[in-house]
C-alpha atoms as a PDB file:
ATOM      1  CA  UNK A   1      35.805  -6.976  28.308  1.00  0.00           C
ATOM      2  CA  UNK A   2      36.556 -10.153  26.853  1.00  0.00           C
ATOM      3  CA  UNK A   3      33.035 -12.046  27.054  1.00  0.00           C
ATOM      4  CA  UNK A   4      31.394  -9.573  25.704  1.00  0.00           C
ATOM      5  CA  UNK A   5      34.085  -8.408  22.421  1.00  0.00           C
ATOM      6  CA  UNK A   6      33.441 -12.284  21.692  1.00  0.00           C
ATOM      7  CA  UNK A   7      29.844 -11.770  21.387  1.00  0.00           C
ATOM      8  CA  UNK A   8      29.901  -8.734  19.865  1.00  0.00           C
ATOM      9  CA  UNK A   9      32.101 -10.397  17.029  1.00  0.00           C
ATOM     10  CA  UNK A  10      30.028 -13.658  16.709  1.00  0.00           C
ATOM     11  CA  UNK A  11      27.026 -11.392  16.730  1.00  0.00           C
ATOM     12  CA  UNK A  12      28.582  -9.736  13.693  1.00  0.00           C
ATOM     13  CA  UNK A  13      29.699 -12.381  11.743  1.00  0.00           C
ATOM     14  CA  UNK A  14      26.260 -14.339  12.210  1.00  0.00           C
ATOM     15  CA  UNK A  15      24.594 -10.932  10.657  1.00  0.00           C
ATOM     16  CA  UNK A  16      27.213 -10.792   7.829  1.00  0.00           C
ATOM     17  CA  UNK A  17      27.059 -13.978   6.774  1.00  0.00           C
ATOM     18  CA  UNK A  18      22.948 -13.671   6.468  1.00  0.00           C
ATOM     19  CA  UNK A  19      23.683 -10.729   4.452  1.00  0.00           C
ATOM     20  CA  UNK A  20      25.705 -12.686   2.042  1.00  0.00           C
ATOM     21  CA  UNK A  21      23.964 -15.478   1.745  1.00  0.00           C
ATOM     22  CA  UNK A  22      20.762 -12.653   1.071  1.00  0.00           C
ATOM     23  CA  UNK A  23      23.324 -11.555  -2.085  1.00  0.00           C
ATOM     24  CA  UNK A  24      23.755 -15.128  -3.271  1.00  0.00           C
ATOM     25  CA  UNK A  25      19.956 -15.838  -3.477  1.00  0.00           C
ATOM     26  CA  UNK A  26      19.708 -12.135  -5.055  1.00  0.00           C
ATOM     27  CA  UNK A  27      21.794 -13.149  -8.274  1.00  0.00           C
ATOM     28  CA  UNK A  28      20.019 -17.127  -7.908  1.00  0.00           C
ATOM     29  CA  UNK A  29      16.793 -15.348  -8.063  1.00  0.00           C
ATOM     30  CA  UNK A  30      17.917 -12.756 -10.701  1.00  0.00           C
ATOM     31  CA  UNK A  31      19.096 -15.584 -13.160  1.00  0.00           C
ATOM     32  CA  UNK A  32      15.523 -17.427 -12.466  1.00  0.00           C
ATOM     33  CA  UNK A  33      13.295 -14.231 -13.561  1.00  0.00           C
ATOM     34  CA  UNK A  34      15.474 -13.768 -16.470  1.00  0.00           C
ATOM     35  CA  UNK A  35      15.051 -17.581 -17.479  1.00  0.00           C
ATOM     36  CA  UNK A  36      11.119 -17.486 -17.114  1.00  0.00           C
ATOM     37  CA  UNK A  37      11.026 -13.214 -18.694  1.00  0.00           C
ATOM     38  CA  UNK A  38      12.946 -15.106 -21.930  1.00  0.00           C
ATOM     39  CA  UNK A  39      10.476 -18.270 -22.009  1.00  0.00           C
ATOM     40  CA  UNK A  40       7.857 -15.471 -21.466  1.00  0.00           C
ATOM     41  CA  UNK A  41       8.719 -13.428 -24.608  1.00  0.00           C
ATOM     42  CA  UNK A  42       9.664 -16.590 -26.659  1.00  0.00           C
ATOM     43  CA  UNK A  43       8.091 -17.489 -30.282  1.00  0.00           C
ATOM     44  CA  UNK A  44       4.502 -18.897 -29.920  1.00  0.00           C
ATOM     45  CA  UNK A  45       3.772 -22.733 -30.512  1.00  0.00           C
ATOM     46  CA  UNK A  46       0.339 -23.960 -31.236  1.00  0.00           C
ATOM     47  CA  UNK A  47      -1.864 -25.501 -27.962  1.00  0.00           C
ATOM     48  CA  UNK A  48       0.098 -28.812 -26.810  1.00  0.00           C
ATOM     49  CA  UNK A  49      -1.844 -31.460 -27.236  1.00  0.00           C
ATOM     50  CA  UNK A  50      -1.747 -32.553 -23.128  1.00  0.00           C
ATOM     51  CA  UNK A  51      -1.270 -30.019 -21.097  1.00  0.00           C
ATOM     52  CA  UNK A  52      -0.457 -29.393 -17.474  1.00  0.00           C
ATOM     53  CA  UNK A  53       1.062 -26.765 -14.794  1.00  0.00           C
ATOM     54  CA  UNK A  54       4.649 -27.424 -15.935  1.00  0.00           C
ATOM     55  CA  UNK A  55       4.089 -25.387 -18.854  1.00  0.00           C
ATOM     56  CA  UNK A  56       3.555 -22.951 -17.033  1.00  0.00           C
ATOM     57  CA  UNK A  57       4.478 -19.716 -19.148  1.00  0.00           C
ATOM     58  CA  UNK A  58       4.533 -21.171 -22.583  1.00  0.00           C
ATOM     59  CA  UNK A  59       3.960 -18.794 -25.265  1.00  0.00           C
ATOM     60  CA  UNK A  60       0.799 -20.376 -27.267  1.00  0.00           C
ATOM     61  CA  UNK A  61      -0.962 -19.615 -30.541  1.00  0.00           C
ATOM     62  CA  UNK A  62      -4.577 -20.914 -31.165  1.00  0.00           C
ATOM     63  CA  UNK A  63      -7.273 -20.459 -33.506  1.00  0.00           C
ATOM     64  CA  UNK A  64     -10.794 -20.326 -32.877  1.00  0.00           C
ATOM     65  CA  UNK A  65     -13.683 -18.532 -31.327  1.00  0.00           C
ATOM     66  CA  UNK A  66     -14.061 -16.073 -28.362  1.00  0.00           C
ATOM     67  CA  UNK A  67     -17.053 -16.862 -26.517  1.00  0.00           C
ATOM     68  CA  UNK A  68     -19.433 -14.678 -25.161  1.00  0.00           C
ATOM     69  CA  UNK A  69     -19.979 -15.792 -21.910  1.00  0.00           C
ATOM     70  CA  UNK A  70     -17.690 -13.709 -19.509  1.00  0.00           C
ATOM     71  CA  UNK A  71     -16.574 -14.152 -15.267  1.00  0.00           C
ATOM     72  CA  UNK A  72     -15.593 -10.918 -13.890  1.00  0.00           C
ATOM     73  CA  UNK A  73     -12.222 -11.522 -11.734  1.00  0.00           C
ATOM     74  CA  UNK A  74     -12.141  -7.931  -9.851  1.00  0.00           C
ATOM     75  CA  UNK A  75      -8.617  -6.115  -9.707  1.00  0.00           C
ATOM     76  CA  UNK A  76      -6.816  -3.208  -9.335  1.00  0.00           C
ATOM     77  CA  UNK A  77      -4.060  -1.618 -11.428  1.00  0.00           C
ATOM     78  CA  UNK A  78      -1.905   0.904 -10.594  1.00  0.00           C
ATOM     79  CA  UNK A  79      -2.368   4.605 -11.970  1.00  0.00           C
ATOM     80  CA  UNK A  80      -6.412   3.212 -13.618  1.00  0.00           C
ATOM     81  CA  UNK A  81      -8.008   2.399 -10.301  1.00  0.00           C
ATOM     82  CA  UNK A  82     -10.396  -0.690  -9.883  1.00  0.00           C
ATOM     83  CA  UNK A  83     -11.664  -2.933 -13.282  1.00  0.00           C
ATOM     84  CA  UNK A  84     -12.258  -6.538 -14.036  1.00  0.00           C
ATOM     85  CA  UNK A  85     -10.293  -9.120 -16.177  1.00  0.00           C
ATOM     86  CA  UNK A  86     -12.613 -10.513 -18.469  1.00  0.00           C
ATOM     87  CA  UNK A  87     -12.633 -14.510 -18.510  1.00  0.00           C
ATOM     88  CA  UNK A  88     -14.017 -16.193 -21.148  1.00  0.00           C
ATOM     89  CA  UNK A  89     -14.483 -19.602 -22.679  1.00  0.00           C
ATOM     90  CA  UNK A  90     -12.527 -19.915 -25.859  1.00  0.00           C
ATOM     91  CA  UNK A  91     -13.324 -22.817 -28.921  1.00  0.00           C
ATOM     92  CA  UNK A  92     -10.480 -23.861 -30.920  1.00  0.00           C
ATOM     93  CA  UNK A  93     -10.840 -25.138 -34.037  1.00  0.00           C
ATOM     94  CA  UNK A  94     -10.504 -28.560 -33.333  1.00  0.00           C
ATOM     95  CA  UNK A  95     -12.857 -28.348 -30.380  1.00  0.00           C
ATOM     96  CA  UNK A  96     -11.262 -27.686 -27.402  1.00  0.00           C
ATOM     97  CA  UNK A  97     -12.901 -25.761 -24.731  1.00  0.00           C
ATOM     98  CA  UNK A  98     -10.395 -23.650 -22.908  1.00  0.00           C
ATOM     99  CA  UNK A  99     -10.197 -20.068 -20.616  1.00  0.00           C
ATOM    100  CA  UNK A 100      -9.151 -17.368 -21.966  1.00  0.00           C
ATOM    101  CA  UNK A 101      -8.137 -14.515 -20.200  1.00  0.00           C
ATOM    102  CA  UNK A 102      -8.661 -11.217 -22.538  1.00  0.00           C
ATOM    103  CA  UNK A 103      -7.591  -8.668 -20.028  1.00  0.00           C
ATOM    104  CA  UNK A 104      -8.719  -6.026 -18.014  1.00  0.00           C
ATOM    105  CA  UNK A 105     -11.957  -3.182 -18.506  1.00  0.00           C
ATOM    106  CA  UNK A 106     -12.424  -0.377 -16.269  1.00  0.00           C
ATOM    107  CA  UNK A 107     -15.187  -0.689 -13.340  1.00  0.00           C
ATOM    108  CA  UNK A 108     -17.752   1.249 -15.198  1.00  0.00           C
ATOM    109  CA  UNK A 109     -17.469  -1.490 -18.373  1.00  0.00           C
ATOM    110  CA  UNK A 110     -17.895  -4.410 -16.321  1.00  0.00           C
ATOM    111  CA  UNK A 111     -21.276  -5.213 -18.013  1.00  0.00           C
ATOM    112  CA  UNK A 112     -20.460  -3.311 -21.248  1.00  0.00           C
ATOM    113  CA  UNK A 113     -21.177  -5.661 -24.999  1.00  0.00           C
ATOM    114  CA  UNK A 114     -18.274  -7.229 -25.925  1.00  0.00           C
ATOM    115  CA  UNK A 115     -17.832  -9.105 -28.829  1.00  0.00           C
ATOM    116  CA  UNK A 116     -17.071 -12.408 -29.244  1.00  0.00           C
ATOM    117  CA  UNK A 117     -16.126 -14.678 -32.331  1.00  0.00           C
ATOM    118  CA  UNK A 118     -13.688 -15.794 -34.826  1.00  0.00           C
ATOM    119  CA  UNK A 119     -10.100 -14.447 -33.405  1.00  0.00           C
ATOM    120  CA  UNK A 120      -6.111 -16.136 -33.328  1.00  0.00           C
ATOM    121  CA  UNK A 121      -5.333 -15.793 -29.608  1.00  0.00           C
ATOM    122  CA  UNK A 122      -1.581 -15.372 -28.889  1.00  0.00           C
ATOM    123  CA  UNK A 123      -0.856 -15.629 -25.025  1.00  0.00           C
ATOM    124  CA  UNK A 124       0.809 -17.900 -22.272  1.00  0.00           C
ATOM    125  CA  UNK A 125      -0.526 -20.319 -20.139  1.00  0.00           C
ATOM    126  CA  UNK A 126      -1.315 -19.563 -16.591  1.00  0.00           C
ATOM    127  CA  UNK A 127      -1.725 -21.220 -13.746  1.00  0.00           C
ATOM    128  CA  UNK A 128      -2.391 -17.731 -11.296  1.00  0.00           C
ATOM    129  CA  UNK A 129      -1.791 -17.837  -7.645  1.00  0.00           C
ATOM    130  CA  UNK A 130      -4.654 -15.283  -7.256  1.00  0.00           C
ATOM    131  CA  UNK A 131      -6.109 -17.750  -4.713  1.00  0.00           C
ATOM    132  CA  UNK A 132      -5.393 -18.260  -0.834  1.00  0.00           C
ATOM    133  CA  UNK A 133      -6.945 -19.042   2.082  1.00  0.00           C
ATOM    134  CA  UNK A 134      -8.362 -15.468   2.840  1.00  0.00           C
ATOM    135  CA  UNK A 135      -9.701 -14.907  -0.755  1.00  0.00           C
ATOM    136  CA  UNK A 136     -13.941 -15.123  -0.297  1.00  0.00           C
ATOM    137  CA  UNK A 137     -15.873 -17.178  -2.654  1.00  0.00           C
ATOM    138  CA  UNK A 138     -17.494 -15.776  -5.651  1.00  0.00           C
ATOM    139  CA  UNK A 139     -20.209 -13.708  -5.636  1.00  0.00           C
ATOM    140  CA  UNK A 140     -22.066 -15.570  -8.431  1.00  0.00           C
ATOM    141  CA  UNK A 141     -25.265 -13.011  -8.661  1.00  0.00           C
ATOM    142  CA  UNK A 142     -23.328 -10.355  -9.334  1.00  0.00           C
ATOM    143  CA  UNK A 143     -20.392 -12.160 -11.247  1.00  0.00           C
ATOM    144  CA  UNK A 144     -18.010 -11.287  -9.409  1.00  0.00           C
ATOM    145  CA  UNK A 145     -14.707 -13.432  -8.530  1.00  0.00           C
ATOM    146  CA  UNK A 146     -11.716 -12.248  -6.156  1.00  0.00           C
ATOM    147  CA  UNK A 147      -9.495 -14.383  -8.011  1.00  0.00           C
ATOM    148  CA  UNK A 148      -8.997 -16.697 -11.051  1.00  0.00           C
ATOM    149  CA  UNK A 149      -9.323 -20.087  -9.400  1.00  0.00           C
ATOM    150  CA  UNK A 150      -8.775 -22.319 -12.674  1.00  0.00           C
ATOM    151  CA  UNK A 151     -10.898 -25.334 -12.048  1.00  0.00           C
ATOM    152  CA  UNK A 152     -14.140 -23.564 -10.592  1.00  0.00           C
ATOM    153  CA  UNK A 153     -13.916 -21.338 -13.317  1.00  0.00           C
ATOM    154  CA  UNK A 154     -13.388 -24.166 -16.156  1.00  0.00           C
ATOM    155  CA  UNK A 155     -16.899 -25.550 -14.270  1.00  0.00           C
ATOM    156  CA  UNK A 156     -18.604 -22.501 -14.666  1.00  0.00           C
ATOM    157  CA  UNK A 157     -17.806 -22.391 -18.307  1.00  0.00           C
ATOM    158  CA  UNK A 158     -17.361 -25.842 -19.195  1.00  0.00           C
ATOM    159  CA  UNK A 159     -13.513 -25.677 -20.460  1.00  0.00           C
ATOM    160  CA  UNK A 160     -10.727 -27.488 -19.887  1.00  0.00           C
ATOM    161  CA  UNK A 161      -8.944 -26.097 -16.744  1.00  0.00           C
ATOM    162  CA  UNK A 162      -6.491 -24.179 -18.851  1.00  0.00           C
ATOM    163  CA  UNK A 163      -5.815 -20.227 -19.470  1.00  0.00           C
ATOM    164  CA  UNK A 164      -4.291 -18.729 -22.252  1.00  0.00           C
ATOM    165  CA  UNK A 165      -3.544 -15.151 -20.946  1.00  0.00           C
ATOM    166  CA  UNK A 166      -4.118 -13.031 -23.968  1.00  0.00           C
ATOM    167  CA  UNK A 167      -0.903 -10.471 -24.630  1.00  0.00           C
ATOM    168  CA  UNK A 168      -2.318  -8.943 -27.178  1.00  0.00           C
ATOM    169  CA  UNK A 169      -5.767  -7.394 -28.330  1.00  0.00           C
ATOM    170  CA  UNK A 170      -9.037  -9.264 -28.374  1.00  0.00           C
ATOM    171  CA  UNK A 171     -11.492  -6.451 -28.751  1.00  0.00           C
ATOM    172  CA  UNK A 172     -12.133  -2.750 -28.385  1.00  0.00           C
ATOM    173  CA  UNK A 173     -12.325  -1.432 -24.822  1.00  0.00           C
ATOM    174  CA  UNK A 174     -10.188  -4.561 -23.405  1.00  0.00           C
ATOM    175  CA  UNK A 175      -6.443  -3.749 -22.564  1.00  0.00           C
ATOM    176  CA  UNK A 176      -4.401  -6.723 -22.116  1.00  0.00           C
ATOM    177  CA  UNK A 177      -2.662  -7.787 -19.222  1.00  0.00           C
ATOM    178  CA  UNK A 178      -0.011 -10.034 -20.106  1.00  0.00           C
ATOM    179  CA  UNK A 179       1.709 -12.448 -17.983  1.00  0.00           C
ATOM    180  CA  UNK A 180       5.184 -10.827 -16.395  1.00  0.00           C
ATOM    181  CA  UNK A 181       7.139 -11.377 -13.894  1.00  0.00           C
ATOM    182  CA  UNK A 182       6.538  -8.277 -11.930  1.00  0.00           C
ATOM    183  CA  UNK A 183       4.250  -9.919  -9.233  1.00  0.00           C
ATOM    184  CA  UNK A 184       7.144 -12.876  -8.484  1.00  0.00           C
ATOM    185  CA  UNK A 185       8.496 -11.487  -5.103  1.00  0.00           C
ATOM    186  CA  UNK A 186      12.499 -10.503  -5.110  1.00  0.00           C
ATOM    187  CA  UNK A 187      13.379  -9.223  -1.610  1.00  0.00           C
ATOM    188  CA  UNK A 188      16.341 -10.542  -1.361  1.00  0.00           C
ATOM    189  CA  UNK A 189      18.128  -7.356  -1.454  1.00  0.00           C
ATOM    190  CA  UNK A 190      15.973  -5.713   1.292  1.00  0.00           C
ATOM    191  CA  UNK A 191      17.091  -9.106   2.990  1.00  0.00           C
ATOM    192  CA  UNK A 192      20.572  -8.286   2.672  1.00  0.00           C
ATOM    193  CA  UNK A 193      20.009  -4.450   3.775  1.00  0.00           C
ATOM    194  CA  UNK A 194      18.265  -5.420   6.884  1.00  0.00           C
ATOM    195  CA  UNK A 195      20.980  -7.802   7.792  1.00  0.00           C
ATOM    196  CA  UNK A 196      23.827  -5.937   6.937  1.00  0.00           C
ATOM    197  CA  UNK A 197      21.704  -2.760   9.127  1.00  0.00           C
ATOM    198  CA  UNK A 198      21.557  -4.728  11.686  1.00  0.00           C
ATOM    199  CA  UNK A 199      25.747  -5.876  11.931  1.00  0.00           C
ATOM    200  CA  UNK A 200      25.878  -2.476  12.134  1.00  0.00           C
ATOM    201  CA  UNK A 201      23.227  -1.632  15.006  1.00  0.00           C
ATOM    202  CA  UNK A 202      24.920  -5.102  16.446  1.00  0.00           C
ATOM    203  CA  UNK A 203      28.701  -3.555  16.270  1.00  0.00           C
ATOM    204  CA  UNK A 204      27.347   0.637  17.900  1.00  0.00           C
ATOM    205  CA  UNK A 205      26.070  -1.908  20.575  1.00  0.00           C
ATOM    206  CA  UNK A 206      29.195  -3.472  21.558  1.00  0.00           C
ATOM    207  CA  UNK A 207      31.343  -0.535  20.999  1.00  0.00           C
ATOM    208  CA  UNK A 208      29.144   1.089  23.428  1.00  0.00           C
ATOM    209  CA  UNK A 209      29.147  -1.362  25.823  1.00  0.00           C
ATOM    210  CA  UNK A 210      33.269  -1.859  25.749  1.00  0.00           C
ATOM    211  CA  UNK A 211      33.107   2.216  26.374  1.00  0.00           C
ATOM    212  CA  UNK A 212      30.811   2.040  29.056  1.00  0.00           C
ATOM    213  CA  UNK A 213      33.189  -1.160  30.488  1.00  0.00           C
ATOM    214  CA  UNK A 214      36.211   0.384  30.055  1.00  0.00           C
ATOM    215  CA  UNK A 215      34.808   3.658  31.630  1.00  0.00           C
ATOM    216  CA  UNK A 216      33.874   2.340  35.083  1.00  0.00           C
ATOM    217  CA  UNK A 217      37.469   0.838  35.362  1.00  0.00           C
ATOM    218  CA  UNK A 218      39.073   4.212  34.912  1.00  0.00           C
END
């Protein structure tokens, strides 16, 4: 019975300790999502002058005009059913060209009027991770993108590849779809429940198996 109540142990102790170390990166993760929800929700600044992906987030303010020329990204949102987000070139008033994402119309508005013009945008940058191997290309006669790949799209419309993700209105019919943190994965607790589980499955498994042991020496 020895051989195996020393596997059944180290079995258990393995599982444990991946549980625990599952709880650890829980609260790491945790802490993270509460850092970027707070940069998120922070006062607006006005476009940096340089920008790149480490800004990732940053709560902007910019002046200028929305431009009429639209991509349709398709997508799907829960309880409304399919729609598009509306991508757009934006002007500021300086002169910079840059994307602007004004949010999200149902299916049926896809090639609805939609004004354009003088507006103060107040969104975040975004640098999506729509894309992935599996995502198909464009369909460019219909207008129709599976994802918001940044620098095809800043081609398309001659921008800058940079998106302002609006988080507030920019016309009549458009609902906004600010940036959140909702679509950063956090398993880390269904980590630790499968792990933990399976100590448990591990531990019925060598109880049984000392039983059965223990029974054929009787």
């Amino acid at each position: 019975m020895i051989f195996p109540l020393v596997i059944g142990v180290l079995g258990c102790a393995i599982l444990i300790a991946l549980g625990t170390w599952q709880l650890r990166r829980l609260e790491w993760k945790q802490g993270v999502l509460a850092e970027i929800e707070a940069k998120i929700d922070a006062a607006p600044v006005s476009l940096p002058a340089v920008i790149d992906p480490s800004m990732k987030y940053l709560p902007v303010m910019a002046s200028g005009e929305i431009g009429t020329d639209e991509l349709h990204v398709l997508v799907s949102r829960k309880q409304v059913g399919a729609g598009y987000l509306i991508i757009v070139p934006f002007t500021t008033v300086d002169g910079r060209r840059v994307l602007l994402d004004r949010g999200f119309v149902p299916e049926m508005a896809k090639d609805a009027p939609r004004g354009g013009g003088p507006a103060t945008v107040i969104g975040n940058l975004h640098w999506p991770d729509d894309m992935n191997s599996s995502t198909p290309a464009p369909d460019l006669g219909r207008n129709i993108w599976f994802g918001r790949d940044i620098p095809e799209m800043a081609d398309a419309l001659d921008t800058e590849p940079v998106l302002i993700v609006a988080r507030e209105s920019t016309g009549e019919g458009i609902a906004p779809m600010p940036v959140g943190v909702e679509g950063i994965p956090n398993d880390h607790l269904q980590y630790a429940i499968t792990w933990f589980s399976l100590c448990l499955v591990w531990l019925g498994m060598t109880l049984f198996l000392l039983w059965r042991i223990r029974a054929r020496t009787i």
